[in-house]
PDB file of N, CA and C in Angstrom:
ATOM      1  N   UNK A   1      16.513 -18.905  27.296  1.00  0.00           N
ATOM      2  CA  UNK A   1      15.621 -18.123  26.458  1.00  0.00           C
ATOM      3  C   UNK A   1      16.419 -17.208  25.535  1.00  0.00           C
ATOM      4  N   UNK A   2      17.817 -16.780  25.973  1.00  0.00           N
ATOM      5  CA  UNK A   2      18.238 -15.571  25.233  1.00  0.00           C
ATOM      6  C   UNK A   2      18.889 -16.607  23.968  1.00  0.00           C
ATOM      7  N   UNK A   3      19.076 -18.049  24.067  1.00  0.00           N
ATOM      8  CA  UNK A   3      19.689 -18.143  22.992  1.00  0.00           C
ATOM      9  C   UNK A   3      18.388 -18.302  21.564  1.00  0.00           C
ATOM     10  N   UNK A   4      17.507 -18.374  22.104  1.00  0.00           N
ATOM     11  CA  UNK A   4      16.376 -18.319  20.813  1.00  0.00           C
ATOM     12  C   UNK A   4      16.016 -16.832  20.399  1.00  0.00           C
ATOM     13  N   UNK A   5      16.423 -16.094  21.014  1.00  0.00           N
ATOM     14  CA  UNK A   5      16.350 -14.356  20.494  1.00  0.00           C
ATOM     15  C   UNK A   5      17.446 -13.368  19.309  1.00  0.00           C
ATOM     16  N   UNK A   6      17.094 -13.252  18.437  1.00  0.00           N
ATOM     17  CA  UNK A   6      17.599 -12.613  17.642  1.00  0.00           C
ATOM     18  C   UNK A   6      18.600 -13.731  16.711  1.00  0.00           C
ATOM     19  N   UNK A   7      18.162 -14.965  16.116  1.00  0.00           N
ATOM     20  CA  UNK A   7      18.653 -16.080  15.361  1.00  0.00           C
ATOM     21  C   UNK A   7      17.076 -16.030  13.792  1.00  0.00           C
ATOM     22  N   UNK A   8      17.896 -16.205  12.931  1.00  0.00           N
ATOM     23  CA  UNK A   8      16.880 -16.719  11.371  1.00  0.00           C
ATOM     24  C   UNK A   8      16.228 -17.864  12.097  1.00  0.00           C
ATOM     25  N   UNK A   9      16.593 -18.398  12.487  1.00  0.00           N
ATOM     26  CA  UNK A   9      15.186 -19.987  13.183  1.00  0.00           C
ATOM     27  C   UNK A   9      14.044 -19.178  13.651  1.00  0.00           C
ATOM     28  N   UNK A  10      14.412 -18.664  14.505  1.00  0.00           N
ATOM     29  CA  UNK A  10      13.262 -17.868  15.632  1.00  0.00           C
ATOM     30  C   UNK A  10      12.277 -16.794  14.685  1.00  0.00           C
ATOM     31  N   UNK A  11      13.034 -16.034  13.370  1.00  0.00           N
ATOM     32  CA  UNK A  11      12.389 -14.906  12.915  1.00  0.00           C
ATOM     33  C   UNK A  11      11.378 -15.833  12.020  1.00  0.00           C
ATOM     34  N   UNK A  12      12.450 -17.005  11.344  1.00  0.00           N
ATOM     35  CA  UNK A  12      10.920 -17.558  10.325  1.00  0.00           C
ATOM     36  C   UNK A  12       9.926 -18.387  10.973  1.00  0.00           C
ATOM     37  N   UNK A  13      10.048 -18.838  12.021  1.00  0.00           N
ATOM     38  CA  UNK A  13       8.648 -19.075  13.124  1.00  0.00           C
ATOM     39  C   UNK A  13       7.953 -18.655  13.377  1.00  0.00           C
ATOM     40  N   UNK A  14       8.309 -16.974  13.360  1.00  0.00           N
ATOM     41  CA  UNK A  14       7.567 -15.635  13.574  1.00  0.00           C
ATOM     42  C   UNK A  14       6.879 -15.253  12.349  1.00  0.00           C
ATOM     43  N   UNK A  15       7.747 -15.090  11.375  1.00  0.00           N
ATOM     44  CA  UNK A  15       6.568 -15.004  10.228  1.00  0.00           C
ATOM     45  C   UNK A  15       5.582 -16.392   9.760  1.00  0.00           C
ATOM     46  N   UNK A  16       5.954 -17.529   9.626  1.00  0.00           N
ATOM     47  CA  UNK A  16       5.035 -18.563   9.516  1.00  0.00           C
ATOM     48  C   UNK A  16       3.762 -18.203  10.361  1.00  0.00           C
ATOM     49  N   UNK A  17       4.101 -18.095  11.576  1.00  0.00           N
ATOM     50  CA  UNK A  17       2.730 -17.634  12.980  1.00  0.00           C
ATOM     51  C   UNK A  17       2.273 -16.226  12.270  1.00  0.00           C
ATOM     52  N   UNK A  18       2.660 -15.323  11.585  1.00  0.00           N
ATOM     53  CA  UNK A  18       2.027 -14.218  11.667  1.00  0.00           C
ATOM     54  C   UNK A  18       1.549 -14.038  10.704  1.00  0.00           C
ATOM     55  N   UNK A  19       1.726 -15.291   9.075  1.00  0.00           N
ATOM     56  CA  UNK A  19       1.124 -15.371   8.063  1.00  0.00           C
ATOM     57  C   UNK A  19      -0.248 -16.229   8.513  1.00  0.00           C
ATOM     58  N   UNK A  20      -0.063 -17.262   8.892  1.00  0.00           N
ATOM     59  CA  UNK A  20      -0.943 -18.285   9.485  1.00  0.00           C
ATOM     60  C   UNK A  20      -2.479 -17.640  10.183  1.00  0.00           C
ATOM     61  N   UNK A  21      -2.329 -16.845  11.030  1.00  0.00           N
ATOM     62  CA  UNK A  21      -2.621 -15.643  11.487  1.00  0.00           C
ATOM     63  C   UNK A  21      -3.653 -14.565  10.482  1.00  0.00           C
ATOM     64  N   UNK A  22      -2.675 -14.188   9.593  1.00  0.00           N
ATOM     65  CA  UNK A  22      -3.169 -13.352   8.843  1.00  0.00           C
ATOM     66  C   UNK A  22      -4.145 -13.906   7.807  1.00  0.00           C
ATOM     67  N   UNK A  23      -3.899 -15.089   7.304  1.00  0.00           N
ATOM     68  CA  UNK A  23      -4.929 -16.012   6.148  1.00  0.00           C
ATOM     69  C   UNK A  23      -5.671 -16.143   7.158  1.00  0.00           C
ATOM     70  N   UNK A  24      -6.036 -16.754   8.569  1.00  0.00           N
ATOM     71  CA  UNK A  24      -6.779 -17.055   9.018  1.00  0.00           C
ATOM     72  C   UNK A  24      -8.232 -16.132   9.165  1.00  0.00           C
ATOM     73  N   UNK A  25      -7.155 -14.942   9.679  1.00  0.00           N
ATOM     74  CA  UNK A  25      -8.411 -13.502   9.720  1.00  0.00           C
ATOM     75  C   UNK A  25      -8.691 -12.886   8.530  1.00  0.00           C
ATOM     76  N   UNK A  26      -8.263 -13.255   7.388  1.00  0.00           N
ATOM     77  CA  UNK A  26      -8.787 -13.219   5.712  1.00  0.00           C
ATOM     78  C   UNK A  26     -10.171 -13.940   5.466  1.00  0.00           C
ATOM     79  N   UNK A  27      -9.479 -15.005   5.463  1.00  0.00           N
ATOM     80  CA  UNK A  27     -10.608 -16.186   5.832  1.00  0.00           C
ATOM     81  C   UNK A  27     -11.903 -15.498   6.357  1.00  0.00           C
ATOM     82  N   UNK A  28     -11.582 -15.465   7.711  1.00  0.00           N
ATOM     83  CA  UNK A  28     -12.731 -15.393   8.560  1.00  0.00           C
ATOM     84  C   UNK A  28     -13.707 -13.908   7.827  1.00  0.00           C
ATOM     85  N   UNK A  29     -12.892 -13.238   7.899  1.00  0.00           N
ATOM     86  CA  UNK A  29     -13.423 -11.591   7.798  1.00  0.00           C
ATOM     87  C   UNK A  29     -13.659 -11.363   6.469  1.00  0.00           C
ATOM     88  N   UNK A  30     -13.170 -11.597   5.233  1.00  0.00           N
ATOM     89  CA  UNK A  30     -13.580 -11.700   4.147  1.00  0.00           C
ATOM     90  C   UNK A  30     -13.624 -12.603   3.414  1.00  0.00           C
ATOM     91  N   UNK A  31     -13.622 -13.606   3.333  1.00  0.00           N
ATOM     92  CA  UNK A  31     -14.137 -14.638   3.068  1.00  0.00           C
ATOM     93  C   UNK A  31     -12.773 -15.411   1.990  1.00  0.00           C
ATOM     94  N   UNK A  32     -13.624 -16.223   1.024  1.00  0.00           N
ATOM     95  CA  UNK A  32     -12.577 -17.549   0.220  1.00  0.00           C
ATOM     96  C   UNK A  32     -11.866 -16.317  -0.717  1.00  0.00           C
ATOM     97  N   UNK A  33     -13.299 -15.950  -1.373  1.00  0.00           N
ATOM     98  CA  UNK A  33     -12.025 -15.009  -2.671  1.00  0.00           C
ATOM     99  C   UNK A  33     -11.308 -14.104  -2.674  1.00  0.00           C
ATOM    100  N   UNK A  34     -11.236 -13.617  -1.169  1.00  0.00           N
ATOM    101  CA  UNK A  34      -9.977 -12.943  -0.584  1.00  0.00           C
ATOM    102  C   UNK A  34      -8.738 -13.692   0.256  1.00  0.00           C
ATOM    103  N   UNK A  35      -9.255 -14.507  -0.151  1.00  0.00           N
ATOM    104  CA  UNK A  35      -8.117 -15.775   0.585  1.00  0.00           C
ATOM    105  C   UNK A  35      -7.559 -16.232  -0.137  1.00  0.00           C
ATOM    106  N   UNK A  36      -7.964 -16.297  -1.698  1.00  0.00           N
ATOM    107  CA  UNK A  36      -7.370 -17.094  -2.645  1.00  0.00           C
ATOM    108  C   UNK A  36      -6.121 -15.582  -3.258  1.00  0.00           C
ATOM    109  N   UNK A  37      -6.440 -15.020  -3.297  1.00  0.00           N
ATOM    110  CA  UNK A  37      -5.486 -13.698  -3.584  1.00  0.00           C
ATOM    111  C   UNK A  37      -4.167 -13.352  -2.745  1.00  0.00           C
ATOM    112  N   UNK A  38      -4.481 -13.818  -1.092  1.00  0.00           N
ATOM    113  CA  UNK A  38      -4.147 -13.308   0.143  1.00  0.00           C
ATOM    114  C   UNK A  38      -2.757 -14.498   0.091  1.00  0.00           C
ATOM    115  N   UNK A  39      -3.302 -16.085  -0.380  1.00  0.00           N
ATOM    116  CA  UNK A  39      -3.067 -16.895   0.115  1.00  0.00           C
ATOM    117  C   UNK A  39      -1.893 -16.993  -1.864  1.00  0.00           C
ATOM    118  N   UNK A  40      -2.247 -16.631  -2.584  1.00  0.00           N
ATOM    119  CA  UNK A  40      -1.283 -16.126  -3.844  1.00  0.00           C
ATOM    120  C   UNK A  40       0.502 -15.587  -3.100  1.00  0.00           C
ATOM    121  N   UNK A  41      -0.051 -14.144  -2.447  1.00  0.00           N
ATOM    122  CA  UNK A  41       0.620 -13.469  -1.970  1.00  0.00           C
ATOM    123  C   UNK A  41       1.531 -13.883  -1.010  1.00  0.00           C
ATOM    124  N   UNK A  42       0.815 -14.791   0.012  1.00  0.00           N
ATOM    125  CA  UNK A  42       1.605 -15.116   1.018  1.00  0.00           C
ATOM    126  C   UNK A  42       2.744 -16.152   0.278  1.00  0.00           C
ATOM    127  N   UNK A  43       2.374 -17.123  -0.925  1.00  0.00           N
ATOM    128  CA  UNK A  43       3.087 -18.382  -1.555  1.00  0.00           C
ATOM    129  C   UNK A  43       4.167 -17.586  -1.962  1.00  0.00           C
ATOM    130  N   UNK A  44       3.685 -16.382  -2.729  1.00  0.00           N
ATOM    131  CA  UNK A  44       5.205 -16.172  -3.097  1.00  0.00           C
ATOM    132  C   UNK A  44       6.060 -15.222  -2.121  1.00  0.00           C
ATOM    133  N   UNK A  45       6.309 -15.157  -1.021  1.00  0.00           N
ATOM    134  CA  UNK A  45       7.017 -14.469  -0.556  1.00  0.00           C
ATOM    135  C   UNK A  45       7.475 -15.453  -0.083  1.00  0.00           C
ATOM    136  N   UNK A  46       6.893 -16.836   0.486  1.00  0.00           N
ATOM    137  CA  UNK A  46       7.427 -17.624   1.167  1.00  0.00           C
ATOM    138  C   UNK A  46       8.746 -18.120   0.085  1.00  0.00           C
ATOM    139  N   UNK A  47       8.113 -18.170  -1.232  1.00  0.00           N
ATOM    140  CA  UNK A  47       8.926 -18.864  -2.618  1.00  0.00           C
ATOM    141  C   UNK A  47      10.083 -17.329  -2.413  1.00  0.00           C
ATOM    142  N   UNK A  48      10.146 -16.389  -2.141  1.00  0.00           N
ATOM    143  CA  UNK A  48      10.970 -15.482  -2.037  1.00  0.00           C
ATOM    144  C   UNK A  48      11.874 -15.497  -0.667  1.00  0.00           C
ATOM    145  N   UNK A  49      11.568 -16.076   0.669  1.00  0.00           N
ATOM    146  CA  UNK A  49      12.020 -16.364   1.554  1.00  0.00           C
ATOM    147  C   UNK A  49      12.891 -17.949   1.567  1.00  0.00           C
ATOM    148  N   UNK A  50      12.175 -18.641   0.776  1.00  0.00           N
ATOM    149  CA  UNK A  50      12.849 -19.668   0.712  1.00  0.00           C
ATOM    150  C   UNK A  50      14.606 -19.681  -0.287  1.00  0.00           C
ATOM    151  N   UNK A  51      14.085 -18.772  -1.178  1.00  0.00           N
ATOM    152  CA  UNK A  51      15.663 -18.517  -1.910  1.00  0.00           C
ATOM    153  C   UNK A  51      16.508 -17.717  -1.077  1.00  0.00           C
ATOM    154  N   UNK A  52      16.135 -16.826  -0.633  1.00  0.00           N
ATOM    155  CA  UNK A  52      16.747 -15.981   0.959  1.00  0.00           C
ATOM    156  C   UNK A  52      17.540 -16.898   1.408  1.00  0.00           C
ATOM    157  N   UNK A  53      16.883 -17.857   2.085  1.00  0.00           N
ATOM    158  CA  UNK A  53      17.309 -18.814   3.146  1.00  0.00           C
ATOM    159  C   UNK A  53      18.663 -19.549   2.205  1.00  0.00           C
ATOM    160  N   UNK A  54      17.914 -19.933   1.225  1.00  0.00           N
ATOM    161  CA  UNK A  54      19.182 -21.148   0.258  1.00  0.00           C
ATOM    162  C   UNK A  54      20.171 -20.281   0.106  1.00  0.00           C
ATOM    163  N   UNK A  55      20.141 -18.811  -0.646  1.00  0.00           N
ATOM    164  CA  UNK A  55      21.107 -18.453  -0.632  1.00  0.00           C
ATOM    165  C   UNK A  55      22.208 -18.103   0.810  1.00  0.00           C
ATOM    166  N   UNK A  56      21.370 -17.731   1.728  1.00  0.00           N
ATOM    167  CA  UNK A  56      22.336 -17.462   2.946  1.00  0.00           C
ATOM    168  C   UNK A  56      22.979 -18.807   2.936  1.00  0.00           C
ATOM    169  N   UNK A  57      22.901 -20.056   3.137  1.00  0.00           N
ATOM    170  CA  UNK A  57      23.288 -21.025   3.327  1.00  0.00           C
ATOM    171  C   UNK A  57      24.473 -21.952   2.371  1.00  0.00           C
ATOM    172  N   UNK A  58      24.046 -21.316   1.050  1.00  0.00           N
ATOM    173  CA  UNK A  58      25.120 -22.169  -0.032  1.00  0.00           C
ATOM    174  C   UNK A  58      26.459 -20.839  -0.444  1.00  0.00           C
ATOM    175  N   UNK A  59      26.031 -19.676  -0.053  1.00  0.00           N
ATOM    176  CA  UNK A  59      27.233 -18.796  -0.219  1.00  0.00           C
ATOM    177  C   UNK A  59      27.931 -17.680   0.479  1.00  0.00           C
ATOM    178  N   UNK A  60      28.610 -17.895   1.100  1.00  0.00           N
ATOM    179  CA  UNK A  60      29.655 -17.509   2.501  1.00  0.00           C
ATOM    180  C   UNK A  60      29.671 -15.974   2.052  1.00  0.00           C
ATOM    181  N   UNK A  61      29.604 -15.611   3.466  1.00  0.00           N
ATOM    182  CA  UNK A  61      29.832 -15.062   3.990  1.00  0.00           C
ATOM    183  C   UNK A  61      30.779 -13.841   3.150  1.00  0.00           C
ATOM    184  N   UNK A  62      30.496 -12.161   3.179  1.00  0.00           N
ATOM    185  CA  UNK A  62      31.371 -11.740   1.467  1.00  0.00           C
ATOM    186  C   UNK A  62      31.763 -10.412   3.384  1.00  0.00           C
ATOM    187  N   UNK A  63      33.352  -9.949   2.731  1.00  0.00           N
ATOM    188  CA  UNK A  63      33.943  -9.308   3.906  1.00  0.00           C
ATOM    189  C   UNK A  63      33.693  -7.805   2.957  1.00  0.00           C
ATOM    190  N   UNK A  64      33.848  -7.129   3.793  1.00  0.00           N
ATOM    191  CA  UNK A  64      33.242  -5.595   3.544  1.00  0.00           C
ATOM    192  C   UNK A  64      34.027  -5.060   2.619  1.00  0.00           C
ATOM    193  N   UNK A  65      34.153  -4.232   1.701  1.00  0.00           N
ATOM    194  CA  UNK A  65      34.948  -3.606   1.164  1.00  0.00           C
ATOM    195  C   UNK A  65      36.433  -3.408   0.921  1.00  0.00           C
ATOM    196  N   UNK A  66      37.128  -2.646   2.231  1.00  0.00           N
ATOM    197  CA  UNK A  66      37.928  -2.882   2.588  1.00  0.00           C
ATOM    198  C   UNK A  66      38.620  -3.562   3.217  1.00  0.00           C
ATOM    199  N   UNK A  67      37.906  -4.915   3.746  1.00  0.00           N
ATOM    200  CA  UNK A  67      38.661  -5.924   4.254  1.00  0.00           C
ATOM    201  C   UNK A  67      38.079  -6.906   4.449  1.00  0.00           C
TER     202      UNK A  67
END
């Protein structure tokens, strides 16, 4: 279990479930045309998480200042 704790795999599972989640109770509780706004919002962060991700992946690792 401890190796799935505190890894980027595990955190964006967590937000997928907690967006998923959140449109759902949009949905439910206020209906489509707050879903279509909700569901705007959620696209682009994901479109903002997804460059996150590319960038962690295509450019190494930068050493601190002084060393």
């Amino acid at each position: 279990m401890n190796i799935w704790r505190k890894s980027y795999r595990t955190y964006s599972i967590g937000l997928v479930i907690a967006w998923a989640i959140a449109l759902f109770l949009i949905w439910r509780l206020r209906g489509v045309a707050h879903l279509e706004t909700a569901a705007l919002v959620c696209a682009g962060f994901f479109l903002g998480w997804l460059s996150a991700t590319i960038a962690r992946y295509v450019y190494p690792k930068q050493q601190g200042l002084l060393g």
